[in-house]
Protein backbone atom coordinates (compact mmCIF):
# COMPACT_ATOMS: atom_id res chain seq x y z
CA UNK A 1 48.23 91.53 99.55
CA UNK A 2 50.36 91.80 102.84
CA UNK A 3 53.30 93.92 102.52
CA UNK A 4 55.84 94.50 105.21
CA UNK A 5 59.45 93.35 106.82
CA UNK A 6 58.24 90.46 109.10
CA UNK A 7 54.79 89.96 107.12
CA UNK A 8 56.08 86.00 106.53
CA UNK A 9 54.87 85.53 110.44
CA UNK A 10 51.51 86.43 109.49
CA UNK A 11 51.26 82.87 106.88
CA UNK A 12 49.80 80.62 109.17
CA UNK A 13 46.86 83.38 110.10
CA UNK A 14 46.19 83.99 106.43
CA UNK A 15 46.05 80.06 105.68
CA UNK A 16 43.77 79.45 107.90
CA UNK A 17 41.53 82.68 106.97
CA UNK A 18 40.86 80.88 104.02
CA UNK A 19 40.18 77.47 105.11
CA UNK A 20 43.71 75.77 105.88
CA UNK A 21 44.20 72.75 107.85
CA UNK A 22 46.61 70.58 105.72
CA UNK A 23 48.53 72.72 103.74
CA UNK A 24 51.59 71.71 100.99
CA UNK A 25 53.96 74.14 101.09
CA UNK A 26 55.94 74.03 97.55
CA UNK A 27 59.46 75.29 97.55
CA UNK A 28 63.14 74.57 96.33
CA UNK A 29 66.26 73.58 98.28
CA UNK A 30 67.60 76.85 98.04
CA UNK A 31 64.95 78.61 100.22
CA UNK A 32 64.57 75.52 102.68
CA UNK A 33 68.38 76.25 103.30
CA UNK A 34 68.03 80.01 103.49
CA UNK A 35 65.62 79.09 106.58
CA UNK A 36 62.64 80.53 105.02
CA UNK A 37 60.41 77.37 104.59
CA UNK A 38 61.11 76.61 108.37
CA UNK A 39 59.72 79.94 109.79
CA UNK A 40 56.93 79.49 107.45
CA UNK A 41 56.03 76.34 108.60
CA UNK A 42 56.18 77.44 111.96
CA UNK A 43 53.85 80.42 111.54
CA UNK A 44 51.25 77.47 110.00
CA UNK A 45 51.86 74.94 112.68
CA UNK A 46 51.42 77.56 115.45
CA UNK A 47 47.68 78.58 113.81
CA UNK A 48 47.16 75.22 113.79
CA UNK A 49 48.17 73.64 110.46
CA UNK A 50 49.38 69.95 109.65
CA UNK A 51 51.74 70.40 107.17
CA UNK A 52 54.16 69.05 104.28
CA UNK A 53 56.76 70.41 102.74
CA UNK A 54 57.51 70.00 98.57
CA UNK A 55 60.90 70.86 97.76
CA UNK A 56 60.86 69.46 94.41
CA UNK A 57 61.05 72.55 92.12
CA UNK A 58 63.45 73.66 90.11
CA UNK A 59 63.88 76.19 87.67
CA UNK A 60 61.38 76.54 84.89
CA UNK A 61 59.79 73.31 86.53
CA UNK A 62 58.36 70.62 84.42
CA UNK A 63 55.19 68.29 84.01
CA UNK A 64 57.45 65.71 86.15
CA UNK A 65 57.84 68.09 88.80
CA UNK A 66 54.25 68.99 89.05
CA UNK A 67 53.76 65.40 88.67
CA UNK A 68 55.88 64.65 91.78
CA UNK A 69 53.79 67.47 93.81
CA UNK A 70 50.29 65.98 93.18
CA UNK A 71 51.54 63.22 94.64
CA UNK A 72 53.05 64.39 97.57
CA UNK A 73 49.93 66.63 97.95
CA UNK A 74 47.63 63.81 97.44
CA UNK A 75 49.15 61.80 100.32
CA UNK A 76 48.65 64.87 102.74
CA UNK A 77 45.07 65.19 101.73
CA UNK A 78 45.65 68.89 100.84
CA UNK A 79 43.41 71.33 101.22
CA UNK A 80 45.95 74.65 101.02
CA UNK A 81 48.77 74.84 98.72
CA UNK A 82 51.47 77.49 99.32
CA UNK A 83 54.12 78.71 97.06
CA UNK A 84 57.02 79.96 98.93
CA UNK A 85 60.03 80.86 96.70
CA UNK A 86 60.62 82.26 93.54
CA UNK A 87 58.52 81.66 90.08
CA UNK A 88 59.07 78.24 89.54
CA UNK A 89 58.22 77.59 92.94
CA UNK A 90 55.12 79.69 92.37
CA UNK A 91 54.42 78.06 89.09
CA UNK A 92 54.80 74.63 90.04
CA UNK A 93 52.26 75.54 93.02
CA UNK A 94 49.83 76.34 90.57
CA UNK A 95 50.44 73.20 88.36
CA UNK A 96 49.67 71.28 91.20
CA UNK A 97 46.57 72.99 91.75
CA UNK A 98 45.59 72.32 88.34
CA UNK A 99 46.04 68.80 88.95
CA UNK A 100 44.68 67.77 91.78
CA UNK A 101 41.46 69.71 91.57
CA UNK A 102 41.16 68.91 87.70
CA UNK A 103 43.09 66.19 87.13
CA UNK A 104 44.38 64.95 83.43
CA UNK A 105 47.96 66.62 82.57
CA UNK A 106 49.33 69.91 82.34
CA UNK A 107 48.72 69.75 78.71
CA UNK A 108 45.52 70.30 79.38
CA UNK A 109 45.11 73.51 80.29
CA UNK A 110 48.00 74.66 77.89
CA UNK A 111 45.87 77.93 77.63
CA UNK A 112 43.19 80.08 79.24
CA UNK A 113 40.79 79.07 81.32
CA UNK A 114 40.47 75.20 80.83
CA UNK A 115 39.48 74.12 84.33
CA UNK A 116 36.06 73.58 85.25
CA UNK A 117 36.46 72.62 89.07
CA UNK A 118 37.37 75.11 91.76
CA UNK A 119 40.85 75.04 92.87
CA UNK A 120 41.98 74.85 96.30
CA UNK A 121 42.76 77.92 98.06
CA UNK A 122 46.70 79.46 97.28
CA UNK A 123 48.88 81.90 99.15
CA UNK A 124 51.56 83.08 97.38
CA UNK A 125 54.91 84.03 99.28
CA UNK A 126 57.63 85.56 96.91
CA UNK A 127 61.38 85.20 97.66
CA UNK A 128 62.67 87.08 94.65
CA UNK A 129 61.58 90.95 93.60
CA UNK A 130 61.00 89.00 90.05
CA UNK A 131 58.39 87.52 88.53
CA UNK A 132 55.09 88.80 90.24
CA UNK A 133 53.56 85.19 89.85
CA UNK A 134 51.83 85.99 93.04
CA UNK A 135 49.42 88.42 91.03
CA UNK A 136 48.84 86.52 88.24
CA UNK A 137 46.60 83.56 86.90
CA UNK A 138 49.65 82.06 84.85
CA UNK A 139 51.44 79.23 85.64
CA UNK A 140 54.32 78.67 82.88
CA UNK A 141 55.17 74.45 82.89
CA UNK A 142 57.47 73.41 80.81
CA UNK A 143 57.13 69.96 78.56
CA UNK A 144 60.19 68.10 78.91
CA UNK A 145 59.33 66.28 75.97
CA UNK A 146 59.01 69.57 73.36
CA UNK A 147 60.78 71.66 75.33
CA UNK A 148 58.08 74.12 75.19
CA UNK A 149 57.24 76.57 78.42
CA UNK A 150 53.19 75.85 78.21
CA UNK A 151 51.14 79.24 79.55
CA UNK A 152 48.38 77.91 81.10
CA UNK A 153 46.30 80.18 82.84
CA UNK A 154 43.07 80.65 84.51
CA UNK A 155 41.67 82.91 87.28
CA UNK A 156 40.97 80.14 89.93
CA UNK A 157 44.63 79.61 90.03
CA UNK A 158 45.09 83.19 91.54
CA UNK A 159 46.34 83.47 94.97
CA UNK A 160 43.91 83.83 97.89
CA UNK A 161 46.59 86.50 99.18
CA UNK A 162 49.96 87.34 98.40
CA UNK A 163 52.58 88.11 101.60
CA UNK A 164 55.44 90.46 100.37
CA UNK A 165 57.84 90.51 103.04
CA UNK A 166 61.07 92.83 101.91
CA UNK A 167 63.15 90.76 104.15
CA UNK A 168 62.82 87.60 102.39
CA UNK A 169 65.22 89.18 99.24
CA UNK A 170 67.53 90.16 101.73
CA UNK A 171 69.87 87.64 101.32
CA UNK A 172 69.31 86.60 97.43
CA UNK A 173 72.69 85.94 96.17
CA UNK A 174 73.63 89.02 93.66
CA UNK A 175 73.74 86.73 90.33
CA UNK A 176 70.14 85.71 91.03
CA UNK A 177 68.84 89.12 92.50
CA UNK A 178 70.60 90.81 89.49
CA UNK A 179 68.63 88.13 86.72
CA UNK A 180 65.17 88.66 88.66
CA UNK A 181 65.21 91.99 89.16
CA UNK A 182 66.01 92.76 85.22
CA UNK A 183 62.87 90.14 84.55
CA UNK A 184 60.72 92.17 87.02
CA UNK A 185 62.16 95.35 85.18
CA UNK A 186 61.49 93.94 81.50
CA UNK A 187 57.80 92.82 82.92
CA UNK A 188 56.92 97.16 83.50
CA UNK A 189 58.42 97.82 80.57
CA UNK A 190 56.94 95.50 78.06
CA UNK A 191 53.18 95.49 79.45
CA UNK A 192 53.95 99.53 79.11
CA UNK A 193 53.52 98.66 75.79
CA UNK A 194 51.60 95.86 74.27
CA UNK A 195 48.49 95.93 72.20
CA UNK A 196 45.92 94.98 75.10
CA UNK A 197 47.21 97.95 77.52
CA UNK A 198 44.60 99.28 79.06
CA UNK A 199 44.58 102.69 81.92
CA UNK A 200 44.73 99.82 84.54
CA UNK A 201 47.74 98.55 83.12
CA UNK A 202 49.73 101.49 82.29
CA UNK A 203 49.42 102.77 85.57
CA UNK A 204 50.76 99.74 87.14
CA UNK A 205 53.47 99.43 84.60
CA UNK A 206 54.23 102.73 85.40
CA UNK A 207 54.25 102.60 88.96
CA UNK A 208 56.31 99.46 89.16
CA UNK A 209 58.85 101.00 86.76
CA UNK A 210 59.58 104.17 89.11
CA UNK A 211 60.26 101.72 91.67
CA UNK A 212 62.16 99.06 89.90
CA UNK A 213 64.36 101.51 87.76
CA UNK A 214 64.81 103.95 91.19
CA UNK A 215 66.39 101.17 93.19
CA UNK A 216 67.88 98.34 90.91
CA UNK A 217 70.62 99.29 91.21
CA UNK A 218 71.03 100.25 94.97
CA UNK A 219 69.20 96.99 95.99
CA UNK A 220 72.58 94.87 93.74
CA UNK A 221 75.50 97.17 95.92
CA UNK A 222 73.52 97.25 99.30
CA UNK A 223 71.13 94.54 99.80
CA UNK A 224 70.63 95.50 103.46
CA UNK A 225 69.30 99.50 102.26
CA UNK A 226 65.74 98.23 103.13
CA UNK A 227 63.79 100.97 101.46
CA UNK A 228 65.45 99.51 98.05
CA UNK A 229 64.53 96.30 99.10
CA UNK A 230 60.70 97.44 99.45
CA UNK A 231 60.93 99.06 96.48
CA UNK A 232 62.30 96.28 94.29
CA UNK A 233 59.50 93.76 95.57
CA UNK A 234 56.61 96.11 95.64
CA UNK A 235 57.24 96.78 92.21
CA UNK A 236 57.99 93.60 91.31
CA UNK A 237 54.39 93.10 92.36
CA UNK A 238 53.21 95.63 90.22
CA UNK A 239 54.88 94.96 87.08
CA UNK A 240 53.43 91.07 87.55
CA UNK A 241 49.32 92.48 87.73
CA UNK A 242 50.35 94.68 84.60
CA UNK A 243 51.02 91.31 82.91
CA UNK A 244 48.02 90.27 84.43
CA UNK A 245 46.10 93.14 82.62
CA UNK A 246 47.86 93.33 79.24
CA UNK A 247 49.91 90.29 78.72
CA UNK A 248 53.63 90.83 77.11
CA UNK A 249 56.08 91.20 74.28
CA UNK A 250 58.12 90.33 71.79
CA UNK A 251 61.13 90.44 74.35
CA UNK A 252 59.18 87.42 75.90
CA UNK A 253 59.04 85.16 72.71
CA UNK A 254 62.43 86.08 71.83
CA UNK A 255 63.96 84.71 75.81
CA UNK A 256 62.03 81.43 75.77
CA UNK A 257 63.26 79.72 72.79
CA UNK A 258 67.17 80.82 74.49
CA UNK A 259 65.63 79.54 77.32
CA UNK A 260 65.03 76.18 75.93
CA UNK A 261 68.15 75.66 73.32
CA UNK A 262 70.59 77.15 75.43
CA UNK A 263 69.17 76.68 79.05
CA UNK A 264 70.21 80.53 79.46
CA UNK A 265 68.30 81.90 82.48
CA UNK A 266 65.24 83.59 81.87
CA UNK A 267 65.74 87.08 83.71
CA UNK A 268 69.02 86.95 81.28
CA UNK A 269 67.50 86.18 78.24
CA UNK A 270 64.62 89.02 78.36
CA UNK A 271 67.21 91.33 79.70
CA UNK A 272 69.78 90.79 76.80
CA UNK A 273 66.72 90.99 74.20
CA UNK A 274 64.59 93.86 75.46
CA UNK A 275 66.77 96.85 74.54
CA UNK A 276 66.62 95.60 70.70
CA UNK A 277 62.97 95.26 71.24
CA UNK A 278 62.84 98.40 72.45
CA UNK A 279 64.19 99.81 69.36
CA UNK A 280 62.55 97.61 67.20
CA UNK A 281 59.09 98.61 68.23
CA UNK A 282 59.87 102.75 68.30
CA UNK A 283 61.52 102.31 64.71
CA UNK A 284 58.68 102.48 62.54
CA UNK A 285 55.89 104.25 64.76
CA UNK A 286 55.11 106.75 67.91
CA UNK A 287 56.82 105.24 71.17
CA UNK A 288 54.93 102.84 72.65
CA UNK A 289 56.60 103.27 75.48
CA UNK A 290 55.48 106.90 76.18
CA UNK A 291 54.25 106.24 79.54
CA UNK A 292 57.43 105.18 81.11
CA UNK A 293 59.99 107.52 78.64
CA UNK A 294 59.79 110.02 76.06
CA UNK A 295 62.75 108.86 73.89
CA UNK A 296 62.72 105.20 73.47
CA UNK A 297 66.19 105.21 72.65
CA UNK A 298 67.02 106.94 75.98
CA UNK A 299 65.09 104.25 77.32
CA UNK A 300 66.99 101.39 75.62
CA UNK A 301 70.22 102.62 76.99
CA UNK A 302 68.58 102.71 80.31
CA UNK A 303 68.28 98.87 80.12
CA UNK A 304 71.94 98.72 78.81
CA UNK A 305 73.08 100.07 81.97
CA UNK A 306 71.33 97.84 84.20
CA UNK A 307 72.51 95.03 82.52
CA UNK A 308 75.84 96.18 82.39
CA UNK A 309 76.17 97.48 86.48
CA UNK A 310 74.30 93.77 87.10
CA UNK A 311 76.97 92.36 84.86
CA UNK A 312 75.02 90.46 82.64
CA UNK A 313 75.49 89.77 79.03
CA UNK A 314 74.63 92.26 76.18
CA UNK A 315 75.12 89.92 73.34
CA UNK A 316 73.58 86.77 72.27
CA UNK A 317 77.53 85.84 71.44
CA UNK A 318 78.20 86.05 74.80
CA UNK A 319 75.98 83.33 75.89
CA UNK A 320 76.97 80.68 73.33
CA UNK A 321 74.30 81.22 70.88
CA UNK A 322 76.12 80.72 67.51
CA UNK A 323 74.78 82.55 64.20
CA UNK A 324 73.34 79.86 62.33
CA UNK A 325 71.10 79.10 64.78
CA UNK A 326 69.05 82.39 64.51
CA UNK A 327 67.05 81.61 62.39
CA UNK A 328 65.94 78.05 64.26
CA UNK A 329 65.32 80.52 66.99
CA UNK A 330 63.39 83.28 64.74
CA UNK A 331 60.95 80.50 64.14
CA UNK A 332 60.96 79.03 67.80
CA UNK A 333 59.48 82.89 68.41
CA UNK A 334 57.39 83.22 66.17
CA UNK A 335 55.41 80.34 68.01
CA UNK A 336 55.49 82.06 71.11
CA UNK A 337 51.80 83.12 72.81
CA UNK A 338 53.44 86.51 73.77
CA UNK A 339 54.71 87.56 70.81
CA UNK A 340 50.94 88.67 69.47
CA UNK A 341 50.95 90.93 71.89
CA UNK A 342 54.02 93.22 70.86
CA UNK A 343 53.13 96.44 69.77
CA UNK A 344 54.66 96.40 66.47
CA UNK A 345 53.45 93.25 64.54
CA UNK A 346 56.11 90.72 64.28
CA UNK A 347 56.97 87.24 62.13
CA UNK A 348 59.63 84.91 61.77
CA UNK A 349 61.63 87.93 59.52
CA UNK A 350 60.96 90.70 61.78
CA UNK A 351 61.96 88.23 64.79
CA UNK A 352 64.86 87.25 63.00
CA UNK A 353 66.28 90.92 62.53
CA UNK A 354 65.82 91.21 66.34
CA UNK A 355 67.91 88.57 66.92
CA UNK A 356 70.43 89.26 64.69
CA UNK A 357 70.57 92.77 66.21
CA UNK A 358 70.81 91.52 69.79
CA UNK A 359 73.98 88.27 68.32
């Protein structure tokens, strides 16, 4: 991992460290505007790179967009893919990994570890103090068929190197900043928890919530404060290898199906469930989340805050879910890979109660 203001010059020298002479870069419109993509692909040409650019992606990309990157990927005769952007640009990197090392369909490897041929080498470069797909092994395609956001996951789809460079989230526009940051924010706080935490894990869910929670909200009103800026990504990092150590929760299966029914933005739709989570999962037992607060209640409202100083919705009302639908969604949950990781056990009733908590 690379960390640093200016550490996107350094892309074309870590490429090529690892074998790069054609390289796909995989992006969205959004950061080829920003200028991003172009100073990336200069630091590659300059070490020597021939390269194409993928702009594809969108969010929570699909089997069509991976689809569409093979492809382009193919045609370049690939042998470095880079994921410069967000998640989805991260995740669709990794889908097209899958693919044209393994061929068949995402479907596939709807799972862990499924892949039997190496994958070509990835660099990850993250535009968003959000996901921390750059640490993990996940990449989450959805089917546009089912509807269903398909984990599928294996440790040769790791990056080769990660380049965190605080400048990059600089100009994030605030509605986007504020949904990432509350993902990155629910990511330390629900691997804080889950059944398969481990040491490893707590510490980096710990260490990425002191950062997250200490500069949230100075990173939304001042953008340009660069240590909040550091501390946002950084820790955006860290929450992402806690996931990678001890998976997630039952704020997870609750987003996705809200996600998928009512194309509400992920960050939003963990955000909006996680304090009833919260409070679900400290009702009947000891805190689970010990390691980042004593009172899990105090730590609820914590969340509350953020979402209300980011000025995103507290209510499942509020984002056009109606109440007949819940229990649709209950189910929907229940399916979800994440939710047997929760600490406290959940089912299609206990799901339902969250969600009628959080409407």
């Amino acid at each position: 991992m690379i960390f640093g203001a200016g550490a996107l010059r350094r892309l074309g020298e870590v490429a090529v460290e690892h074998g790069a002479t054609r390289v796909l870069v995989v992006t969205d419109p959004g950061i080829v505007a920003a200028g991003h993509v172009q100073r990336g692909v200069d630091s590659l040409r300059e070490a020597g790179c021939e390269v194409t650019i993928f702009h594809g992606v969108r969010e929570n990309p699909t089997t069509g967009h991976v689809t569409a990157g093979v492809d382009v990927a193919r045609a370049l005769g690939a042998d470095c893919i880079v994921g410069l952007g967000g998640g989805s640009a991260m995740d669709a990197a990794k889908g097209i990994n899958f693919i044209l090392t393994n061929g068949g369909r995402m479907q596939d490897y709807w799972g862990v570890g499924k892949a039997t041929r190496p994958m070509l080498p990835f660099v990850a470069v993250p535009t968003t103090a959000g996901t921390g797909s750059e640490a993990q092994s996940f990449a989450l395609i959805t089917d546009p068929q089912t509807h269903q956001k398909m984990a599928c996951g294996d440790k040769k789809t790791l990056a080769r190197a990660a380049i965190l460079d605080p400048d990059l989230i600089r100009t994030v526009p605030k509605p986007v900043a504020a949904a990432t940051g509350i993902d990155a924010i629910s990511h330390a706080v629900e691997t804080a928890a889950t059944n398969r935490r481990s040491e490893v894990s707590r510490s980096l869910s710990r260490e990425a919530w002191l950062r997250l929670e200490s500069s949230f909200e100075t990173y939304l009103r001042d953008p340009e404060n660069a240590p909040a800026r550091e501390a946002m990504l950084l820790g955006a990092h860290l929450a992402g290898a806690a996931i990678e150590a001890s998976m997630l929760g039952a704020a997870h299966a609750c987003a996705n199906p809200l996600t998928a029914k009512f194309d509400v933005v992920h960050g939003i739709a963990v955000g909006l469930m996680l304090p009833h989570v919260i409070r679900f999962n400290a009702a009947e037992s000891m805190n689970p989340y010990v390691d980042l607060d004593a009172d899990a209640d105090r730590l609820a409202l914590c969340i509350e805050r953020m979402l209300q100083l980011a000025a995103l919705p507290r209510k499942l009302s509020e984002v056009g879910v109606g109440k007949d639908v819940l229990p649709e969604l209950a189910e929907m949950a229940a399916a979800q890979w994440t939710a047997r990781f929760n600490p406290r056990p959940v089912g299609e009733s206990e799901l339902l109660s969250i969600y009628t908590s959080a409407w």
